[in-house]
N, C-alpha and C. Protein backbone atom coordinates (compact mmCIF):
# COMPACT_ATOMS: atom_id res chain seq x y z
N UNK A 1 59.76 41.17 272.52
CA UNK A 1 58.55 41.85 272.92
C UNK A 1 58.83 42.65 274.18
N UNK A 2 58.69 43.95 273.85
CA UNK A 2 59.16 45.04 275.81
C UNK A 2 57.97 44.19 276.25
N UNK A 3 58.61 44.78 277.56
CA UNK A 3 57.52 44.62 278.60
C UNK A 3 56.99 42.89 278.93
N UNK A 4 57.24 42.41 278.20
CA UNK A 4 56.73 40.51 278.16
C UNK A 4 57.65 40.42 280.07
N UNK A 5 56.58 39.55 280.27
CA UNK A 5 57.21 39.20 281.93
C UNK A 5 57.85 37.63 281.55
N UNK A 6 58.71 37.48 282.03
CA UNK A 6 59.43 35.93 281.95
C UNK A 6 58.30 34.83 283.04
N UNK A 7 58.25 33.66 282.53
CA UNK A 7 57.60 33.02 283.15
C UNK A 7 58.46 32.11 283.68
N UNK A 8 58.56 31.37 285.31
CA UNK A 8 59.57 30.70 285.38
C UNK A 8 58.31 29.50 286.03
N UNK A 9 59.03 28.10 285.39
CA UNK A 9 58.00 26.57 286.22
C UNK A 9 59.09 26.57 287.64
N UNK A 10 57.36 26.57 288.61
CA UNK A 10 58.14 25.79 289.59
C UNK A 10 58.52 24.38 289.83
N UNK A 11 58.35 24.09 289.19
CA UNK A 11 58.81 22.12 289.02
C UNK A 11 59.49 22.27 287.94
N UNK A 12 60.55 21.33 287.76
CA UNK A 12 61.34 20.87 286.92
C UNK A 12 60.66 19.81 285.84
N UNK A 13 61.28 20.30 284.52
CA UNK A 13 60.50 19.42 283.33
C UNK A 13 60.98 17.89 283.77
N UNK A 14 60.15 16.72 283.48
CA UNK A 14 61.06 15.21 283.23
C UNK A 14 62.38 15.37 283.17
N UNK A 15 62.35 15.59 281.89
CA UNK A 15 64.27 15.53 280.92
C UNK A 15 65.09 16.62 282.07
N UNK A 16 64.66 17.30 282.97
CA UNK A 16 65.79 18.61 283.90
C UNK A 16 65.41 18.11 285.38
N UNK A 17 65.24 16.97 285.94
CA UNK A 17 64.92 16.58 286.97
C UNK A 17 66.03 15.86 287.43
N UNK A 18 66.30 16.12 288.63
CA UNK A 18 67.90 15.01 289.41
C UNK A 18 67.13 13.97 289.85
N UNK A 19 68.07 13.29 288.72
CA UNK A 19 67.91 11.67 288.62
C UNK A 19 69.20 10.97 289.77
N UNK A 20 68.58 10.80 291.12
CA UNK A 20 69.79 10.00 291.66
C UNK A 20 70.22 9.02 290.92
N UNK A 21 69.72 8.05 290.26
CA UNK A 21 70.63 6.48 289.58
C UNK A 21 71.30 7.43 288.62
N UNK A 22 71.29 8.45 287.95
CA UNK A 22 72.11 8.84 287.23
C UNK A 22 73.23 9.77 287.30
N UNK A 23 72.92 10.30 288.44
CA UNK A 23 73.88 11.13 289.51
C UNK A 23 74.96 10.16 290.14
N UNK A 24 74.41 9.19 290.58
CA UNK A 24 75.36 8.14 291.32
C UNK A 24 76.00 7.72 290.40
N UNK A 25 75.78 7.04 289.03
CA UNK A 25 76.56 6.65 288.10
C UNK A 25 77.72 7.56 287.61
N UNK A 26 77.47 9.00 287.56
CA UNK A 26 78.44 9.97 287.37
C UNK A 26 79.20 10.19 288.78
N UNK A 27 79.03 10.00 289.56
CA UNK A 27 79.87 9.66 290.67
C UNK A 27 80.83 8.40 290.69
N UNK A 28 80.23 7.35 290.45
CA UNK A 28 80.77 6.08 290.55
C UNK A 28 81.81 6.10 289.57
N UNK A 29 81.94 6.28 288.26
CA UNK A 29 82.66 6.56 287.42
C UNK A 29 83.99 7.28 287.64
N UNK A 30 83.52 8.31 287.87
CA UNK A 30 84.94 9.75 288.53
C UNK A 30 85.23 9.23 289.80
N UNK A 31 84.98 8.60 290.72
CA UNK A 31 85.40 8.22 291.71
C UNK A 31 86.71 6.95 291.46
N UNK A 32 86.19 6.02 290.59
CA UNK A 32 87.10 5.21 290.55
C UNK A 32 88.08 5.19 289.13
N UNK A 33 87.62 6.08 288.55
CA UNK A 33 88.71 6.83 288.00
C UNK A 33 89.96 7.20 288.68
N UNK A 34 89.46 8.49 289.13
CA UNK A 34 90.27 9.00 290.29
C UNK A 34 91.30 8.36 291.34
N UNK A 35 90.78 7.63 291.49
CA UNK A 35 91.17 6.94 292.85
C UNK A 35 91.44 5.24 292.78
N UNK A 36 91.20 4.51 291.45
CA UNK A 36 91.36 3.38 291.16
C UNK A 36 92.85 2.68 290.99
N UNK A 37 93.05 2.69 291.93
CA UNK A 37 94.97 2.19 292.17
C UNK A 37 95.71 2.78 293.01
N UNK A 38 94.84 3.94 293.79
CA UNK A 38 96.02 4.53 294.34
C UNK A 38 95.86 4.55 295.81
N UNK A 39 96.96 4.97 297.26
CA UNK A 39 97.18 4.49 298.25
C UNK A 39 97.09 5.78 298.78
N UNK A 40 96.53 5.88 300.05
CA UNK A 40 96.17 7.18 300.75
C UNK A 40 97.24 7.33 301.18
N UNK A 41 97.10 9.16 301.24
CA UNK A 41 98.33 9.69 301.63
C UNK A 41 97.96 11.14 302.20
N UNK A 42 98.14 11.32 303.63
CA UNK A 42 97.37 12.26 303.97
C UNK A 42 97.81 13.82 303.81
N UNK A 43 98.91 14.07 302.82
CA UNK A 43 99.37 14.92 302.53
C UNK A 43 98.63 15.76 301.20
N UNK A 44 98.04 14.08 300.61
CA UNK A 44 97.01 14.73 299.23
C UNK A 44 95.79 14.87 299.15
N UNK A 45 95.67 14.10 300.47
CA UNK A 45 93.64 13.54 300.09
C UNK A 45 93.17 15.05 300.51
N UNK A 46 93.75 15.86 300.85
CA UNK A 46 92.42 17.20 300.82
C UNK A 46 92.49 17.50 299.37
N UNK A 47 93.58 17.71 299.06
CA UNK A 47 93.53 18.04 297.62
C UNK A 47 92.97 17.52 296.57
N UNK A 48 92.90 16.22 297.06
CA UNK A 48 92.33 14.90 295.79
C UNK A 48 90.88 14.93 296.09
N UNK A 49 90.57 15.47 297.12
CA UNK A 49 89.14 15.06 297.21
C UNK A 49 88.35 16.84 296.68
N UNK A 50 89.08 18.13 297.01
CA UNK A 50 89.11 19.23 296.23
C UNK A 50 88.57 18.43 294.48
N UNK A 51 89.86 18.10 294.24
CA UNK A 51 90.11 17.97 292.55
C UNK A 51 88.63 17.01 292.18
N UNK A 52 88.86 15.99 293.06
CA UNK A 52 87.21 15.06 292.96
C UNK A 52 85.66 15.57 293.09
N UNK A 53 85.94 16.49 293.54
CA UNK A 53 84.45 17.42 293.93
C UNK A 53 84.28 18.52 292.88
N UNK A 54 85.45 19.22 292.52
CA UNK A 54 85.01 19.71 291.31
C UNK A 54 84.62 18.91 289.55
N UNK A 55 85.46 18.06 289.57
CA UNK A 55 85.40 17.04 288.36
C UNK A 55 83.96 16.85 288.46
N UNK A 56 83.37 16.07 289.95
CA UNK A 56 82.24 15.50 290.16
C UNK A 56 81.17 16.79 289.36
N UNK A 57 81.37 18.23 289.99
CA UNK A 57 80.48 18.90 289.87
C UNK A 57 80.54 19.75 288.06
N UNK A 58 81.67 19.56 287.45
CA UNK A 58 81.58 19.97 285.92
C UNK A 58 80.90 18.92 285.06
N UNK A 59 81.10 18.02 285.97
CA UNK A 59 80.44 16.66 284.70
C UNK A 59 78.64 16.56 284.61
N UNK A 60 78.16 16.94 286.58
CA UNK A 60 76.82 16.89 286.47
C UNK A 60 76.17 18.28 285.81
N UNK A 61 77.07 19.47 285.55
CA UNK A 61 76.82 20.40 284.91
C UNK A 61 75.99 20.47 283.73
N UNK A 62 76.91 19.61 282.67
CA UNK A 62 76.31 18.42 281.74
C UNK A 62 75.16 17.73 281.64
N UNK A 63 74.41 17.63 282.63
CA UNK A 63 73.08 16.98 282.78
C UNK A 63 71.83 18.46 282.12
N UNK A 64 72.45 19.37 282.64
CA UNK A 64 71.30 19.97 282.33
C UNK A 64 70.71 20.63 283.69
N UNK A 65 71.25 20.61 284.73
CA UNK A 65 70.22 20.70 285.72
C UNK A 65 70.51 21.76 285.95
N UNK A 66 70.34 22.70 285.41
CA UNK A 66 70.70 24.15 285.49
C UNK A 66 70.31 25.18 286.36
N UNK A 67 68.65 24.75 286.79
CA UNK A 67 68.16 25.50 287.70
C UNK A 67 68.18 24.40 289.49
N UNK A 68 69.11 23.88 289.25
CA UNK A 68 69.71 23.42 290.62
C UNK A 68 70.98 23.63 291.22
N UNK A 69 71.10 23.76 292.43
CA UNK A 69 71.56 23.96 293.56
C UNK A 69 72.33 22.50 293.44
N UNK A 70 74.09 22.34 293.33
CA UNK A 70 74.26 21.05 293.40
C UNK A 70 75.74 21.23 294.91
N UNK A 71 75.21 20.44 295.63
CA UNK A 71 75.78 20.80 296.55
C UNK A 71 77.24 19.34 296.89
N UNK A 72 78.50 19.41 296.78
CA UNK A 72 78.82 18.28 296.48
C UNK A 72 79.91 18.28 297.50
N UNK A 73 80.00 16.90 298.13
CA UNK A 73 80.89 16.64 299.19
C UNK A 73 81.50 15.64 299.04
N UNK A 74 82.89 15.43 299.19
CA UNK A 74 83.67 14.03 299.36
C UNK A 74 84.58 14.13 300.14
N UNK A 75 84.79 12.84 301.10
CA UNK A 75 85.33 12.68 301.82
C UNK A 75 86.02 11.17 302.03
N UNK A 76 87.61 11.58 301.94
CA UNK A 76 88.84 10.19 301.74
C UNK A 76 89.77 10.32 303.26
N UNK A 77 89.42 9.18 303.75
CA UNK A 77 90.15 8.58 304.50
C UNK A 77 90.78 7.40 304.42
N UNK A 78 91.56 6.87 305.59
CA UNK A 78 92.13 6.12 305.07
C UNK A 78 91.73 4.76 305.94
N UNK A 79 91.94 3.62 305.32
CA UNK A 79 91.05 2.33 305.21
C UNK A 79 92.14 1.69 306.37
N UNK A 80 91.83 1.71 307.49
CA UNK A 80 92.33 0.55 308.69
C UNK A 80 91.52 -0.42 309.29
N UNK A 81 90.51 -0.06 308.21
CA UNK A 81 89.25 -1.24 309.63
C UNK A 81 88.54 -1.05 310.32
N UNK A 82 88.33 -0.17 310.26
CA UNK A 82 87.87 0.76 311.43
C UNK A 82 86.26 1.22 310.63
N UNK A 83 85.18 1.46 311.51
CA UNK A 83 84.05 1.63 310.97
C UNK A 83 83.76 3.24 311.02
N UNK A 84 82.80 3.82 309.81
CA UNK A 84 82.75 5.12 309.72
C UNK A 84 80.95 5.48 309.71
N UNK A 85 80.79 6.20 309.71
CA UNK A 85 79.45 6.72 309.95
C UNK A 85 78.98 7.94 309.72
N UNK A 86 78.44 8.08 308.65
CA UNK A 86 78.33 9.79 308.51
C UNK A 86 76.66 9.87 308.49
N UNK A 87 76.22 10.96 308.28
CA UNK A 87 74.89 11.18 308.17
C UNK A 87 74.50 12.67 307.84
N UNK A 88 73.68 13.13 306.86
CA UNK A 88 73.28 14.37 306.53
C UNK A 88 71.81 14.55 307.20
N UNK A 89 70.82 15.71 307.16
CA UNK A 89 69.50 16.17 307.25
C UNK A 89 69.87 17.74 306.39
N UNK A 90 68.91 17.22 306.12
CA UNK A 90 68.38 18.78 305.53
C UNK A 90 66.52 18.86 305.45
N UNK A 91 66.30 20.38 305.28
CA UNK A 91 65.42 20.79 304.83
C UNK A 91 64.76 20.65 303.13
N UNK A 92 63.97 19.88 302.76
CA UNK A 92 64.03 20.30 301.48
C UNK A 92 62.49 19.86 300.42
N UNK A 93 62.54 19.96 299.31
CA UNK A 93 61.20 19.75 298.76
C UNK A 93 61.54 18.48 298.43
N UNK A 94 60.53 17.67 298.98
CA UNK A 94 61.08 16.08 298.23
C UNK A 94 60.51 15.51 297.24
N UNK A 95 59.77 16.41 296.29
CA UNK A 95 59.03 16.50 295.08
C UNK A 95 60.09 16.85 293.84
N UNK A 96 61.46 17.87 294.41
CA UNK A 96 61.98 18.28 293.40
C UNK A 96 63.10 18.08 293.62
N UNK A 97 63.69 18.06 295.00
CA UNK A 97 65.44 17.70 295.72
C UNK A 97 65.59 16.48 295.65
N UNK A 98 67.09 16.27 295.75
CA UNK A 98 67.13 14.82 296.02
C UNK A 98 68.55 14.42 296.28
N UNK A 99 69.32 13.73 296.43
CA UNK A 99 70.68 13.54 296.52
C UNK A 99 70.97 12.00 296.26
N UNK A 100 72.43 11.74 295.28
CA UNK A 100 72.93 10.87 295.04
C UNK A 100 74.35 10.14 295.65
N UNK A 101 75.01 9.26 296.12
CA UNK A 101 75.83 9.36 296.61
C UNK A 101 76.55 7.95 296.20
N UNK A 102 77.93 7.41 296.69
CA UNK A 102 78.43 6.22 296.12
C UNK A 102 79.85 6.54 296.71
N UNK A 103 80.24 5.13 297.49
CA UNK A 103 80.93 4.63 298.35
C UNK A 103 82.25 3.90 297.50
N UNK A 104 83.42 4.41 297.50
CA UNK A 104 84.73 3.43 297.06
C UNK A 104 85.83 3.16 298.20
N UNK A 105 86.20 1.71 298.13
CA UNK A 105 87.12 1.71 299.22
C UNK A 105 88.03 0.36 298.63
N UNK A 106 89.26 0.78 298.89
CA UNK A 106 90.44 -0.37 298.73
C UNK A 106 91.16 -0.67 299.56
N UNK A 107 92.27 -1.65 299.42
CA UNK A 107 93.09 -1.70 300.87
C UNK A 107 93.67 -0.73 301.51
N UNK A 108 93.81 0.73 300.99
CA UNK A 108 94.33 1.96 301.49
C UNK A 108 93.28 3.10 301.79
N UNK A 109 92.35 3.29 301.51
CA UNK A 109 91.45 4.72 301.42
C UNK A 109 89.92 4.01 301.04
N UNK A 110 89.70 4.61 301.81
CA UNK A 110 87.96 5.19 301.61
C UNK A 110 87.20 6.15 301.10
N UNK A 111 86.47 6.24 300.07
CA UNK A 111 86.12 7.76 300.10
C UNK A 111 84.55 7.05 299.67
N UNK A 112 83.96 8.83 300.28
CA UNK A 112 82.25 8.91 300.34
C UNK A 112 82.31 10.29 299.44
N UNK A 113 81.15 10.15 298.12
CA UNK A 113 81.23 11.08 297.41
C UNK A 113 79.34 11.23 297.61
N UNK A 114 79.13 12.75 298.11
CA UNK A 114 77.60 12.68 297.66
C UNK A 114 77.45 13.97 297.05
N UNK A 115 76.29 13.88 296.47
CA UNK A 115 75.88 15.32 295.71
C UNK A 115 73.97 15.14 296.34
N UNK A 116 73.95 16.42 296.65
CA UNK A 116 72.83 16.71 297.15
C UNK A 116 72.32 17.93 296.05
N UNK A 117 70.86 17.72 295.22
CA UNK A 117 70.65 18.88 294.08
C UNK A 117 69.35 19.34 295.19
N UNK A 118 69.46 20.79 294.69
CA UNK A 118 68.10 21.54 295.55
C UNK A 118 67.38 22.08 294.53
N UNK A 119 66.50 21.88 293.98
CA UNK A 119 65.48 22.98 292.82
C UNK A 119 65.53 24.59 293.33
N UNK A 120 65.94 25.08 292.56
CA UNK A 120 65.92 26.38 293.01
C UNK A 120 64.64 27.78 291.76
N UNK A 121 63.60 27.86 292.98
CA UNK A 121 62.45 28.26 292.22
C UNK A 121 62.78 29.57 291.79
């Protein structure tokens, strides 16, 4: 039909909504995949955590969440004992944003994987 104007929802349907428990589960998974046996080495972990952030972000692709913003960070260090502390803020709609995240650590490495989704109207 010319001329028809596209209509776009500003809210996300049910079924296209970021589901943290299900975000974290696709994290938790690829994380210890990834990283399930192996010993930090600070020659790879930028790279491994590169290779982990994209994996992370083709798989939530898959969800569907198409009209989101998936913003994804991981970060591997290495496990001496020592206590860590991170913390995000953002701006955001907390009706439609949301972020998932999930913690792996063995006797060698640590890593923090989060994904933060933004609705994008």
């Amino acid at each position: 039909m010319e001329g028809a104007a596209t209509i776009h929802s500003i809210r996300p349907s049910q079924q296209h909504r970021f589901r943290p428990a299900v975000v974290s589960s696709c994290i938790r998974e690829l994380v210890r995949e990834q990283l399930g046996g192996e010993s930090y080495d600070s020659e790879r972990s930028a790279e491994t955590a590169q290779t982990l952030s994209k994996r992370i972000t083709d798989r939530l692709k898959e969800l569907g969440l198409d009209r989101y913003k998936l913003v994804v960070q991981v970060v591997i260090g290495e496990q001496r004992g020592e206590g860590v502390q991170m913390a995000s803020r953002c701006f955001w709609d907390a009706d439609t944003d949301s972020c998932a995240k999930d913690v792996y650590m063995n006797d060698s490495l640590f890593c923090v994987a989060a994904v933060f989704g933004i609705y994008h109207y």
